[in-house]
N, C-alpha and C. Protein backbone atom coordinates (compact mmCIF):
# COMPACT_ATOMS: atom_id res chain seq x y z
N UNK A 1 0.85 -1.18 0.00
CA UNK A 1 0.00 0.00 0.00
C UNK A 1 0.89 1.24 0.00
N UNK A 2 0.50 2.44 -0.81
CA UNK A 2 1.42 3.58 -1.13
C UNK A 2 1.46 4.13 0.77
N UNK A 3 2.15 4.78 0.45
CA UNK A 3 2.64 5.61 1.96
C UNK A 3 1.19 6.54 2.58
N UNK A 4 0.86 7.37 1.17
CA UNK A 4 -0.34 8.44 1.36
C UNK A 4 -1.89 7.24 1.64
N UNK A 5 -2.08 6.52 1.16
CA UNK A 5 -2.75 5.84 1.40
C UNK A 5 -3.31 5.25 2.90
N UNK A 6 -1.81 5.22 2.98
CA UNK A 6 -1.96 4.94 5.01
C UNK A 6 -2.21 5.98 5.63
N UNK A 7 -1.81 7.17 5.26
CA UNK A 7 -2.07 8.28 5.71
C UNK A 7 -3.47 8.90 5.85
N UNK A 8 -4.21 8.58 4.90
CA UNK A 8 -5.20 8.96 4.46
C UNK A 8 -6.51 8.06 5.65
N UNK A 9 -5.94 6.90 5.18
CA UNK A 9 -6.51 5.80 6.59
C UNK A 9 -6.81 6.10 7.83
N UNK A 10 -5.61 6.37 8.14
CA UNK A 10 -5.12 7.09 9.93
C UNK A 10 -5.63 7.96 10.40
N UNK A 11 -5.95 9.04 9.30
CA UNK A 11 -6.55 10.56 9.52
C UNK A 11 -8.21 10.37 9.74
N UNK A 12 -8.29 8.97 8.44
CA UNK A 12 -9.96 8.54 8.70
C UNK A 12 -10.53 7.96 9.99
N UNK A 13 -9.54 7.16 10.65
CA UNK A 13 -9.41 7.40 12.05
C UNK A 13 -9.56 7.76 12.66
N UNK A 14 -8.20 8.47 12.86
CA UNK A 14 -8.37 9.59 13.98
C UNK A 14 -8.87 11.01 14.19
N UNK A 15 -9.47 11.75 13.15
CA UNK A 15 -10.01 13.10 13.54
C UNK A 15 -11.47 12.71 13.55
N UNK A 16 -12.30 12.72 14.63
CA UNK A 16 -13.34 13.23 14.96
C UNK A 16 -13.96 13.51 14.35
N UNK A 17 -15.32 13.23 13.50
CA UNK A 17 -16.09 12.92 12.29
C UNK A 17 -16.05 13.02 11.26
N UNK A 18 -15.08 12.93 10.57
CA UNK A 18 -14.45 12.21 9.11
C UNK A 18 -15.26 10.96 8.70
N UNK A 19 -15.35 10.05 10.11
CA UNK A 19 -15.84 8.89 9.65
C UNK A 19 -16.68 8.65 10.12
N UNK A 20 -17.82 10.00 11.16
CA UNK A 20 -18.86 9.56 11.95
C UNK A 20 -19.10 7.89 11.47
N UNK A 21 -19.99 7.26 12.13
CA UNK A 21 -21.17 6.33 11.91
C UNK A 21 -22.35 7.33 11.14
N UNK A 22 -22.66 6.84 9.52
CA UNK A 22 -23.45 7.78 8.62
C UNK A 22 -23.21 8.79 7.94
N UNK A 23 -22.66 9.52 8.94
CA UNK A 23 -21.76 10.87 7.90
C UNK A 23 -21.53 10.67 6.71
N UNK A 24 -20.30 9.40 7.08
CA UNK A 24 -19.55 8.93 5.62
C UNK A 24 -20.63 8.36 4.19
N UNK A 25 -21.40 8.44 4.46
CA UNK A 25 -22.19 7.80 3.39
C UNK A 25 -23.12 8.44 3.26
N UNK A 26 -23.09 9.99 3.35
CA UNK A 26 -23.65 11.26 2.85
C UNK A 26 -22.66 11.85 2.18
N UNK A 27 -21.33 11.44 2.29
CA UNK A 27 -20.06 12.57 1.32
C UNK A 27 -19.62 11.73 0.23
N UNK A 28 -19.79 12.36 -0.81
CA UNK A 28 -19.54 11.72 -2.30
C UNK A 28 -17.82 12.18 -2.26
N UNK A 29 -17.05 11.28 -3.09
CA UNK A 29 -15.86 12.05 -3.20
C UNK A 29 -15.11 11.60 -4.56
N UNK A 30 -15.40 12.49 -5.90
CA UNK A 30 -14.62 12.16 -7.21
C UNK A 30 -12.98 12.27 -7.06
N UNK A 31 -12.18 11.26 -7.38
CA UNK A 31 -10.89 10.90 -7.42
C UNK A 31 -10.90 11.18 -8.72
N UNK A 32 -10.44 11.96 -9.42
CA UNK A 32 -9.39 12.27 -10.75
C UNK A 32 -8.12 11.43 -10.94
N UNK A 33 -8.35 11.08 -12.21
CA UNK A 33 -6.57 10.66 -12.59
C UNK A 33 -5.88 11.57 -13.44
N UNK A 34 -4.30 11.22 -13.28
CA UNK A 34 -3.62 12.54 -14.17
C UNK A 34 -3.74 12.06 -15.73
N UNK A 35 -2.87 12.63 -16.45
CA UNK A 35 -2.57 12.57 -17.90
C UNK A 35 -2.34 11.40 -18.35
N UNK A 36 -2.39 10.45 -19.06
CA UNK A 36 -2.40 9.02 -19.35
C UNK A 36 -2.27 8.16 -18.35
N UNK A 37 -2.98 8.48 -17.07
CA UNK A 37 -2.95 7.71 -16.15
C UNK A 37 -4.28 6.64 -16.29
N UNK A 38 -5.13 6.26 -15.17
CA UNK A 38 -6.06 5.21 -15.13
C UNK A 38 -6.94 5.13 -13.53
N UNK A 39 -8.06 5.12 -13.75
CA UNK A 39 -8.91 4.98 -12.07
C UNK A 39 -8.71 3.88 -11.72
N UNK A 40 -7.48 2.49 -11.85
CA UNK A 40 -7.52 1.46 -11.68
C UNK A 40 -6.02 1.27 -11.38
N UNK A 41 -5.35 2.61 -11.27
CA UNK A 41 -3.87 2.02 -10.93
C UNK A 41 -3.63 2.56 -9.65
N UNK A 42 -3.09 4.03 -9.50
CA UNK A 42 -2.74 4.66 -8.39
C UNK A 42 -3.84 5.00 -7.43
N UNK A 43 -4.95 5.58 -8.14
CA UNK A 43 -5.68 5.97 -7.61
C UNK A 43 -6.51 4.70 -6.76
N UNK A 44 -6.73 3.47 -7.42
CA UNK A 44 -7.98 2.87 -7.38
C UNK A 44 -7.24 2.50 -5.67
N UNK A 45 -5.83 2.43 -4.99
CA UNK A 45 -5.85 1.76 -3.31
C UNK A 45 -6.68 3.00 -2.68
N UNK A 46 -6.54 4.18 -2.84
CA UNK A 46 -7.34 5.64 -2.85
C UNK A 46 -8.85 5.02 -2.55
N UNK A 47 -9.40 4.92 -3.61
CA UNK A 47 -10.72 4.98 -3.46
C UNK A 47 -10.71 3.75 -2.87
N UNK A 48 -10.05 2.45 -2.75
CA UNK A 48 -10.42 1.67 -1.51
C UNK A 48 -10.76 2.00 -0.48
N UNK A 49 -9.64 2.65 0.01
CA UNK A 49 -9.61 2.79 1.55
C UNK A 49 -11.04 4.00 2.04
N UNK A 50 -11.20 4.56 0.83
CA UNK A 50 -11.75 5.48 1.18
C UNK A 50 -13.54 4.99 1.42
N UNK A 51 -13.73 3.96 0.40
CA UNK A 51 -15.16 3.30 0.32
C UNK A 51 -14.84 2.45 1.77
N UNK A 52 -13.63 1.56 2.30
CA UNK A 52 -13.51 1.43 3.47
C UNK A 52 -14.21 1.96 4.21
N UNK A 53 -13.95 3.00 4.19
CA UNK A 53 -14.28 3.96 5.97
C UNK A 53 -16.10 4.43 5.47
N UNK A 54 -16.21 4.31 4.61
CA UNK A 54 -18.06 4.42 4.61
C UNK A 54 -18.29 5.41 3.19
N UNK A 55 -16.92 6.30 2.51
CA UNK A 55 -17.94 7.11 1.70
C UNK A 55 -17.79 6.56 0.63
N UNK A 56 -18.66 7.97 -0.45
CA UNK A 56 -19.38 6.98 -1.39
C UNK A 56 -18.20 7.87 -2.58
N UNK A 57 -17.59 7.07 -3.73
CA UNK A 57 -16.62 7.13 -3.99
C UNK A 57 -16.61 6.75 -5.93
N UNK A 58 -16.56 7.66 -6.46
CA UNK A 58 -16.46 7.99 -7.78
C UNK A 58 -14.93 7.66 -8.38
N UNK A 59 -14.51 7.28 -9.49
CA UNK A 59 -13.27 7.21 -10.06
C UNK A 59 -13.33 7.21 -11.58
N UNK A 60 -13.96 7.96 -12.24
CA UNK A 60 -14.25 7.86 -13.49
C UNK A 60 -13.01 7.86 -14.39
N UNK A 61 -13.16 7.09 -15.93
CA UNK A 61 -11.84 7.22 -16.18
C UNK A 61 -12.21 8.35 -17.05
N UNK A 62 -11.37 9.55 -17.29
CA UNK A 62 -11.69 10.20 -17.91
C UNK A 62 -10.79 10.34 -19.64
N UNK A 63 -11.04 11.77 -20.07
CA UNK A 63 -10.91 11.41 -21.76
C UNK A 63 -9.21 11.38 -22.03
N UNK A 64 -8.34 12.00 -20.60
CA UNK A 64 -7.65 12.12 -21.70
C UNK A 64 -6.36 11.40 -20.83
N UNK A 65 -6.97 9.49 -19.95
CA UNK A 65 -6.43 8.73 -20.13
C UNK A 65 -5.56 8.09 -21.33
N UNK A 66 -4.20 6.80 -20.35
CA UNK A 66 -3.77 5.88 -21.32
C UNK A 66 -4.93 5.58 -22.26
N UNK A 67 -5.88 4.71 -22.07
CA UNK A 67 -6.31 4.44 -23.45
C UNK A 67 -6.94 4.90 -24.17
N UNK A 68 -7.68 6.40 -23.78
CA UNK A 68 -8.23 6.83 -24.32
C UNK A 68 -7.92 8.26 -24.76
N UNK A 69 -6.76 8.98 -24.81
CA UNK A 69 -5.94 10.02 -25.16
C UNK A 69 -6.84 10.96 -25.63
N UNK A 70 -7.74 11.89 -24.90
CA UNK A 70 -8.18 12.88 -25.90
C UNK A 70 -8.94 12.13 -27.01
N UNK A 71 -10.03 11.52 -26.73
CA UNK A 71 -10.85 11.15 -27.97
C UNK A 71 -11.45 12.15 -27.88
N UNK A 72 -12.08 12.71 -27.38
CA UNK A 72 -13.05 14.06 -27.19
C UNK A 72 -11.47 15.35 -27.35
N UNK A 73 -12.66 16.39 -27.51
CA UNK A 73 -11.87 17.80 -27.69
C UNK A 73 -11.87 18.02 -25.81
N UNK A 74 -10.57 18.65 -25.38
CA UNK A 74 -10.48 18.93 -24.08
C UNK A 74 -11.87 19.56 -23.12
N UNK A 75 -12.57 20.66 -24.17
CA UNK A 75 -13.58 21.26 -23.11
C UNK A 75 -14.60 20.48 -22.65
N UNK A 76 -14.90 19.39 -23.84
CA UNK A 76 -15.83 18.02 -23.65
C UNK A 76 -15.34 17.77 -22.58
N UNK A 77 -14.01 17.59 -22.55
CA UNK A 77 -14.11 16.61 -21.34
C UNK A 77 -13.94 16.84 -19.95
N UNK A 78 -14.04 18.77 -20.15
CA UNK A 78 -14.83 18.96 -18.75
C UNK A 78 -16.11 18.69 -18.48
């Protein structure tokens, strides 16, 4: 598991309603990937840990992933 990952864990932990009981599964949270990256490499221990602790957890791959380089024009793919 990456370093930030644990970090991310710990904090879900330990600060005081981050992870109420319920809270967490009222907060949506979209994970972005970078430039020919993938929602299934770096990111995806990310959104583990994070659906872990209760929230609800988006990872879309977007356009201007590895395999999909800009098929769309950039503003599309805001």
């Amino acid at each position: 598991m990456r370093w930030w990952v644990s970090v991310i864990s710990l904090m879900l932990a330990v600060v005081p309603g981050l992870a109420a009981p319920g809270l967490a599964q009222t907060i949506g949270i979209v994970l972005m990937h970078g430039k020919t990256g993938s929602p299934t490499t770096v990111i995806n221990q990310l959104a583990i840990a994070l659906q872990g602790a209760g929230y609800l957890v988006e990872a879309p791959e977007m356009c201007w992933s590895r395999r999909r380089i800009y098929d769309r024009p950039f503003l599309d793919c805001l």
